[in-house]
Protein backbone atom coordinates (compact mmCIF):
# COMPACT_ATOMS: atom_id res chain seq x y z
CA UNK A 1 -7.97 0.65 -11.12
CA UNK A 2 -7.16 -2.37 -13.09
CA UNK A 3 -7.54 -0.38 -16.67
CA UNK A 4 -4.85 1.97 -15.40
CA UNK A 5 -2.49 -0.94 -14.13
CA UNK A 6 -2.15 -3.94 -16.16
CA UNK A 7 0.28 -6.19 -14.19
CA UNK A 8 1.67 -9.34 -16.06
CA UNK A 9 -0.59 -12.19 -15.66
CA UNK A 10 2.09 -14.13 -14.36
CA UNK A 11 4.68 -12.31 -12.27
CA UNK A 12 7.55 -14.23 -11.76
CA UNK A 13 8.32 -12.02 -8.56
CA UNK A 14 6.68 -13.42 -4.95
CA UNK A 15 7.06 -10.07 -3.66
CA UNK A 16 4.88 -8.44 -7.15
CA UNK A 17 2.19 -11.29 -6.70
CA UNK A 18 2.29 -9.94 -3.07
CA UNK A 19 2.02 -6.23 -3.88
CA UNK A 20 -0.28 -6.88 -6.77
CA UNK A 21 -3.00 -8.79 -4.28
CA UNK A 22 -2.92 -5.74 -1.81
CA UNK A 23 -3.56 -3.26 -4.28
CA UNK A 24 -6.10 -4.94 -5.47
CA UNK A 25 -8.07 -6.07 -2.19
CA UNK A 26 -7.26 -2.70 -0.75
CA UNK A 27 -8.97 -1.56 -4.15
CA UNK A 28 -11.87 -3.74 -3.56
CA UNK A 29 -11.89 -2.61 -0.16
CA UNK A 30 -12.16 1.02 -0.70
CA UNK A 31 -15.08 0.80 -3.15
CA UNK A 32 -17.03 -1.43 -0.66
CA UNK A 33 -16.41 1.32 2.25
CA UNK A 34 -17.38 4.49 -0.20
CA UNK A 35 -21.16 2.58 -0.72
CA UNK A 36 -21.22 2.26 3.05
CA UNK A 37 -21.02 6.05 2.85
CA UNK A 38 -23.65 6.53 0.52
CA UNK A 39 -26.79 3.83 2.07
CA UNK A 40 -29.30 3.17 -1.04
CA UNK A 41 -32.09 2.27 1.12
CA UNK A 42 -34.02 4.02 4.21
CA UNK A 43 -32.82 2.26 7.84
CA UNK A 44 -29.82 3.66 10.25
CA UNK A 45 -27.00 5.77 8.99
CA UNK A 46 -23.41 4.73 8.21
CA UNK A 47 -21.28 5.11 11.76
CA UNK A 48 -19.38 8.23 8.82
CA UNK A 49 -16.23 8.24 11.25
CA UNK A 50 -15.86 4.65 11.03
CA UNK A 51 -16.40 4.49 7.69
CA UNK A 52 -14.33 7.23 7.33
CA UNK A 53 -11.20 5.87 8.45
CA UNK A 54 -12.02 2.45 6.66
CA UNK A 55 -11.19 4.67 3.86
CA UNK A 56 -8.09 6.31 4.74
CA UNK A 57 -6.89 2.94 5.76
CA UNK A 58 -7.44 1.83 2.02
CA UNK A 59 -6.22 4.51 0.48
CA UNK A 60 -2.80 3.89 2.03
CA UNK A 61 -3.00 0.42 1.69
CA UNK A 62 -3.04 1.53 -1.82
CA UNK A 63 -0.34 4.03 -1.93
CA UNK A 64 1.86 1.17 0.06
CA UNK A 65 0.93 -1.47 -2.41
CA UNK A 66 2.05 1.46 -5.16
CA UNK A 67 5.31 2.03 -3.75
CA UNK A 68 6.08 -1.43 -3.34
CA UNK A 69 5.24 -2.36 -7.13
CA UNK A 70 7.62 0.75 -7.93
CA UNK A 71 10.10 -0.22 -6.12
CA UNK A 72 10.79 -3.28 -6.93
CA UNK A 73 10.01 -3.37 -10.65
CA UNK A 74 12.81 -0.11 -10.60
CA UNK A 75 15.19 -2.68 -8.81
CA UNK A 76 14.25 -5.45 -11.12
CA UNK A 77 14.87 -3.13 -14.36
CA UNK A 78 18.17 -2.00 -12.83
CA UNK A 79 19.62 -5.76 -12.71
């Protein structure tokens, strides 16, 4: 994710910094859930439906983090 988005290293913007952190914790997040899915060693099975909606829950953590960065850097290049 971060060598398709390269944010400034300092946005001046609290509300970027903001959006910036959640993409990239809910980015974090999501690749910590999909290894739940996929156990590398012999013991109990992933709870799937819980991990399951771990993942959607990223995901649109994501997308919100997305729209947020696109909407304000669209105001900010308007001004």
């Amino acid at each position: 994710l971060q060598r398709l988005f390269l944010p400034p290293q300092k946005p001046k913007s609290e509300l970027v910094r903001t959006s910036l952190r959640l993409l990239t914790s809910s980015a974090y997040r999501l690749q910590s859930e999909c290894r739940k899915a996929l156990p590398a060693e012999p013991g109990p099975a992933p709870d799937i439906q819980l991990v399951t909606q771990q993942v959607i829950q990223c995901a649109y953590d994501i997308a919100k983090a997305a729209k947020q960065l696109v909407t304000i850097t669209t105001k900010e290049n308007n001004n």
